[in-house]
Protein backbone atom coordinates (compact mmCIF):
# COMPACT_ATOMS: atom_id res chain seq x y z
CA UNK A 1 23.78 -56.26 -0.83
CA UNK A 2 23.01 -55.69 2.93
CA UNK A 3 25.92 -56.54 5.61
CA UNK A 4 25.20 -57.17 9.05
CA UNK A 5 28.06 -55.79 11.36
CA UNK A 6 27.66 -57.86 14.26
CA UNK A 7 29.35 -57.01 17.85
CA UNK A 8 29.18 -56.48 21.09
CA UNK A 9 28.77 -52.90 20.78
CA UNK A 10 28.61 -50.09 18.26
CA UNK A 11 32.21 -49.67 18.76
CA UNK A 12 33.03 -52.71 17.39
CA UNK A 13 30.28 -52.68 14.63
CA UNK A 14 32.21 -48.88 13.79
CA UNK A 15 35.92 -51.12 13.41
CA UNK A 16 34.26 -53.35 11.23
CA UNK A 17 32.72 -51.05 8.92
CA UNK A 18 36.15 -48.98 9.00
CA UNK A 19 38.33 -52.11 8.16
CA UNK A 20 36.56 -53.09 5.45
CA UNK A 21 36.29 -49.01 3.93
CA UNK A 22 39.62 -49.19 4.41
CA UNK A 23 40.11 -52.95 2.21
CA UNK A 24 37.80 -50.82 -0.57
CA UNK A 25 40.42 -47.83 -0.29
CA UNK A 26 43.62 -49.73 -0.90
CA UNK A 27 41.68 -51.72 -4.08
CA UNK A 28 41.14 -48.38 -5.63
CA UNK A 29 44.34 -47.19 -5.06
CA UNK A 30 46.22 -50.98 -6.51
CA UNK A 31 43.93 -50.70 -9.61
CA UNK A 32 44.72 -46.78 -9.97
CA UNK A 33 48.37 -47.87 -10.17
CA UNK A 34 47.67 -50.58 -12.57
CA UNK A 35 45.63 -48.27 -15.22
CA UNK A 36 48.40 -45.92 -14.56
CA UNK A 37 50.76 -48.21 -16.21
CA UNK A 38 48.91 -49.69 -18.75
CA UNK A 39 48.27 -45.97 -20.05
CA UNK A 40 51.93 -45.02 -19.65
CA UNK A 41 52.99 -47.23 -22.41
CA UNK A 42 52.36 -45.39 -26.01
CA UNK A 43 50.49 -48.61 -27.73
CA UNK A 44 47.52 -49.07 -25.16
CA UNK A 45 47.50 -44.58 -24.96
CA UNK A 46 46.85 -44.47 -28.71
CA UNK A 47 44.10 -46.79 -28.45
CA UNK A 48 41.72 -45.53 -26.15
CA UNK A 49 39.23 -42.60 -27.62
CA UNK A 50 38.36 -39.67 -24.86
CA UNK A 51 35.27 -41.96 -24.79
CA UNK A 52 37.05 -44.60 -22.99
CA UNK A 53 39.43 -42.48 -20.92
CA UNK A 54 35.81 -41.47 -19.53
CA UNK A 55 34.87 -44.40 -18.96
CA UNK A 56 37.82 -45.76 -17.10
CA UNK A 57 37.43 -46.79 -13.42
CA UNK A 58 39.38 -47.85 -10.42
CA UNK A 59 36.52 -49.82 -9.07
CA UNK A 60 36.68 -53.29 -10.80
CA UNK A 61 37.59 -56.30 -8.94
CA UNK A 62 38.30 -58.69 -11.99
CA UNK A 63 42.09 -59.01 -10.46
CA UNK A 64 40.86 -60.17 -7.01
CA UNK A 65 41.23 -63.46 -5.92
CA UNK A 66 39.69 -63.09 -2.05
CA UNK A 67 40.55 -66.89 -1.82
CA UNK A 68 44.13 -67.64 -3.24
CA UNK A 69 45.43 -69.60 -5.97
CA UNK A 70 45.31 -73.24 -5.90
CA UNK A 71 46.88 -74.56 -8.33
CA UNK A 72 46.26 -78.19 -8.82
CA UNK A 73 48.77 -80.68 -10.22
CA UNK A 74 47.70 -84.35 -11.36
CA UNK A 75 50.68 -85.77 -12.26
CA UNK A 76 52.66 -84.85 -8.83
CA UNK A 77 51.99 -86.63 -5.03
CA UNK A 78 50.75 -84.19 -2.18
CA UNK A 79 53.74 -84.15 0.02
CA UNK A 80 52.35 -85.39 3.39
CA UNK A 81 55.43 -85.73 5.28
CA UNK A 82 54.97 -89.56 5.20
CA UNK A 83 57.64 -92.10 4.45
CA UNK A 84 57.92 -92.46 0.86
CA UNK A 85 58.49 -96.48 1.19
CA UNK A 86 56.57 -98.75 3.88
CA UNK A 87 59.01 -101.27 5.29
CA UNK A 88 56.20 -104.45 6.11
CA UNK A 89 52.61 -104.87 3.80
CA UNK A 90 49.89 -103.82 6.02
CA UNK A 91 47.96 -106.43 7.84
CA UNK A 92 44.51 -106.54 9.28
CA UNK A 93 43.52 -106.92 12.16
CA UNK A 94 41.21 -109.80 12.10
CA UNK A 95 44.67 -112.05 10.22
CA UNK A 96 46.91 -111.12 13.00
């Protein structure tokens, strides 16, 4: 995939680039931890042949959500911050 680092300067193209090596860094480092644990507990350890310890990586992104969690609830009112009762019916305008 190409990226375009746009700015007003190479300086700014240079903080981009940085930022998002340093987004990349602290993924590798979160996953590390999680493979960590999952191989720290005696079930999952006997499992895995030295094939798959080979194969192992800290570069998957399966447990990234860039966009949050929206979790979506049918049965339940978005809370606008609107009275939940309306004290008159509505009228139009043309019957007033």
């Amino acid at each position: 995939m190409l990226t375009y680092f746009v700015g007003p300067d190479k300086e700014h193209a240079e903080t981009s680039m940085l930022a998002l090596h340093l987004l990349q860094s602290a993924l590798v480092h979160v996953n590390t931890l999680l493979v960590q644990q999952v191989l720290a507990e005696p079930a999952w350890a006997k499992k895995l042949s030295d094939e798959d310890r080979r194969g192992l990586t800290a570069l998957f992104w399966s447990n990234v959500n860039p966009y949050g969690t929206f979790r979506l609830d049918m049965d339940k009112r978005l809370d606008l911050g609107l009275p939940t009762t309306v004290s008159r019916p509505r009228t139009s305008a043309a019957s007033a």
